[in-house]
Protein backbone atom coordinates (compact mmCIF):
# COMPACT_ATOMS: atom_id res chain seq x y z
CA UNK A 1 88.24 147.34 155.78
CA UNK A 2 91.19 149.47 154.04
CA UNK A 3 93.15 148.24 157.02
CA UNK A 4 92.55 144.60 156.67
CA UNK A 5 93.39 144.75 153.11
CA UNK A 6 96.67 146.15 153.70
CA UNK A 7 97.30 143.76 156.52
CA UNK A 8 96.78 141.36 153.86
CA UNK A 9 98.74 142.75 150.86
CA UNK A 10 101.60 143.22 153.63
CA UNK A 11 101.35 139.62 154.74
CA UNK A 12 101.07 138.41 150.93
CA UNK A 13 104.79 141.11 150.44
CA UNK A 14 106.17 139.43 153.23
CA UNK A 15 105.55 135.46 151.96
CA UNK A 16 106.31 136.46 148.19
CA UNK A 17 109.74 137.83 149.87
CA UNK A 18 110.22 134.58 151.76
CA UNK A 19 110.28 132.50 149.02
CA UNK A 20 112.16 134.59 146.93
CA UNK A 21 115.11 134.54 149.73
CA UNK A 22 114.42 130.73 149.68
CA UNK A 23 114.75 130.64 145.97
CA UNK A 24 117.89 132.95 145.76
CA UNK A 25 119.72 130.96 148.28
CA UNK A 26 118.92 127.73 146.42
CA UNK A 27 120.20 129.51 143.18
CA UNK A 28 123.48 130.83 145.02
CA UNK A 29 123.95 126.95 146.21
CA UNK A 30 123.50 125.57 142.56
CA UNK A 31 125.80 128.24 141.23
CA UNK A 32 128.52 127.30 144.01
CA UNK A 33 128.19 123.64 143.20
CA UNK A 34 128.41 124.35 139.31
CA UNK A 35 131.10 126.24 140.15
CA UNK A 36 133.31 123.57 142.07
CA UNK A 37 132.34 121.20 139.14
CA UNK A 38 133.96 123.23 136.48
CA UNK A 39 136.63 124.11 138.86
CA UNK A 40 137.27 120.29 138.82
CA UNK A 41 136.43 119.29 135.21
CA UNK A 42 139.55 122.16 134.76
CA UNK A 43 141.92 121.19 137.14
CA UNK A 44 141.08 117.40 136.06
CA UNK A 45 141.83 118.25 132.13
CA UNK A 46 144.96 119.64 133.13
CA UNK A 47 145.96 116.36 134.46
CA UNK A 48 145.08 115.01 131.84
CA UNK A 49 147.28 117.35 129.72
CA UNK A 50 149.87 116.83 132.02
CA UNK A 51 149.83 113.15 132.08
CA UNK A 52 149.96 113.38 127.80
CA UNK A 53 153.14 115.15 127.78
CA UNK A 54 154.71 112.95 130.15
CA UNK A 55 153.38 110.13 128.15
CA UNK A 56 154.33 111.38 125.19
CA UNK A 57 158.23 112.57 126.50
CA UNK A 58 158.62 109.28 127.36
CA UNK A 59 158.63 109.70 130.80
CA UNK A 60 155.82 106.96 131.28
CA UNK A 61 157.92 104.19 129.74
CA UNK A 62 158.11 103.38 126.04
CA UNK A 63 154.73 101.56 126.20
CA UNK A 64 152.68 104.62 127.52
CA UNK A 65 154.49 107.02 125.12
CA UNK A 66 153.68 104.60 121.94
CA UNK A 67 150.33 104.51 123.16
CA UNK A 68 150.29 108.44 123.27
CA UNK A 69 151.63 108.21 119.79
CA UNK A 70 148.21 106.22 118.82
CA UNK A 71 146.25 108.52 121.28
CA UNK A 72 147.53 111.84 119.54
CA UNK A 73 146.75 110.28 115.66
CA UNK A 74 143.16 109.49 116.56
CA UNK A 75 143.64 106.02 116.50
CA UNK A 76 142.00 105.66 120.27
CA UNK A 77 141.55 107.41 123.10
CA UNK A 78 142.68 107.02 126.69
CA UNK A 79 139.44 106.65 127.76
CA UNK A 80 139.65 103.14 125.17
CA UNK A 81 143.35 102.19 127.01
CA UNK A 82 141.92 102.54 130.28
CA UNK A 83 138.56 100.04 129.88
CA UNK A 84 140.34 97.41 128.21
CA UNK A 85 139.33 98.06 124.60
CA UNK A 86 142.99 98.45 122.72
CA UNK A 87 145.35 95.58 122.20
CA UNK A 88 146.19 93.65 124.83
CA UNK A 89 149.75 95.02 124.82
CA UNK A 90 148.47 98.25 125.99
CA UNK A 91 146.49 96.80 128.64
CA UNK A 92 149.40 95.04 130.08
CA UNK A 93 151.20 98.00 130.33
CA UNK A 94 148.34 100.25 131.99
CA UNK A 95 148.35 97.56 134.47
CA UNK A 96 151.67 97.83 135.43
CA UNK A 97 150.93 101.62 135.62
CA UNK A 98 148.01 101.38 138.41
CA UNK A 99 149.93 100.49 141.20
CA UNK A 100 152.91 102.89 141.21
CA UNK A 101 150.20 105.41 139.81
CA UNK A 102 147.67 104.75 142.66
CA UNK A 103 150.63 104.95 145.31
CA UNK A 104 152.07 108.36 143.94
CA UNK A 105 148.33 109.97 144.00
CA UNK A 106 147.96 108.77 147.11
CA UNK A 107 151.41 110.70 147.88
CA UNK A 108 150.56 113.55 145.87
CA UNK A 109 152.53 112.76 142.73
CA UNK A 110 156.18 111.49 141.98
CA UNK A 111 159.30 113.46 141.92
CA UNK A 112 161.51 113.40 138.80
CA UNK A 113 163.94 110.77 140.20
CA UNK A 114 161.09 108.24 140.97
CA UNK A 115 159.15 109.18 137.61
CA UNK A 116 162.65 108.25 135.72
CA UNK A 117 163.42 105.30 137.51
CA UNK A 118 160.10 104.00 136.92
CA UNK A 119 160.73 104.00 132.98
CA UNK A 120 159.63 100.52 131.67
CA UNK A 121 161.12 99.02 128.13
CA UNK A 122 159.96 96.14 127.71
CA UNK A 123 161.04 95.86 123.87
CA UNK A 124 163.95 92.94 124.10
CA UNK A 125 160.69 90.74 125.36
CA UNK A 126 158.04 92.28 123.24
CA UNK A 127 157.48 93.75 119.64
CA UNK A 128 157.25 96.97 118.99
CA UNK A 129 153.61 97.70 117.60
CA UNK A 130 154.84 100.46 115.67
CA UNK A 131 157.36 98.95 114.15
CA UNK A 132 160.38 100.08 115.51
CA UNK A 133 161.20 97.16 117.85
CA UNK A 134 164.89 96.37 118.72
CA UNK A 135 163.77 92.34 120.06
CA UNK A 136 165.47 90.01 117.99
């Protein structure tokens, strides 16, 4: 009888350390996933601080740099820009972003010559929103 009860209490070791294998693996997955997530959410707000200072250099065109100008005094966020809710001045020029945007991700980003000749001032056809236009 002392036998079968440690036959037992053996069997009842060996499931409790099945499932806690089962559970650490699970756990060691989750972490790795978290893990890649953060990874991301890092390497995606450095694009994002990235993309600001090109914005805000100018390097974007004068439309994407005036709109980092309202981005960096609070006045809206990109997040705004993007799904259509600031003027419609700024929406027009996001949309003349996307497709050299799109292309250079696809590519992996522009060099300096293509992110310089891609400049866009459109001021002699439209007024300045901050007040500084040179259109007549």
């Amino acid at each position: 009888m002392n036998r079968e009860k440690l036959e037992l209490a053996a069997a009842r070791v060996r499931e409790a350390n099945a499932r806690l294998a089962t559970t650490l693996a699970e756990t060691k997955r989750d972490l790795e996933r978290a893990k890649a997530e953060l990874d991301r959410e890092k390497a995606e707000g450095k694009a994002d601080d990235r993309f600001a200072e090109r914005a805000r250099s100018g390097q974007g065109g004068r439309d994407l740099q005036r709109i980092q100008e309202l981005v960096d005094r609070g006045r809206l966020g990109w997040d705004d820009v993007l799904l259509g809710r600031g003027e419609e001045w700024m929406t027009n020029a996001v949309r003349r972003m996307l497709g050299p945007l799109k292309s250079a991700i696809d590519r992996g980003g522009l060099d300096e010559g293509e992110a310089r000749a891609t400049r866009a001032d459109d001021d002699e056809y439209f007024d300045d929103p901050l007040g500084g236009s040179s259109a007549g």
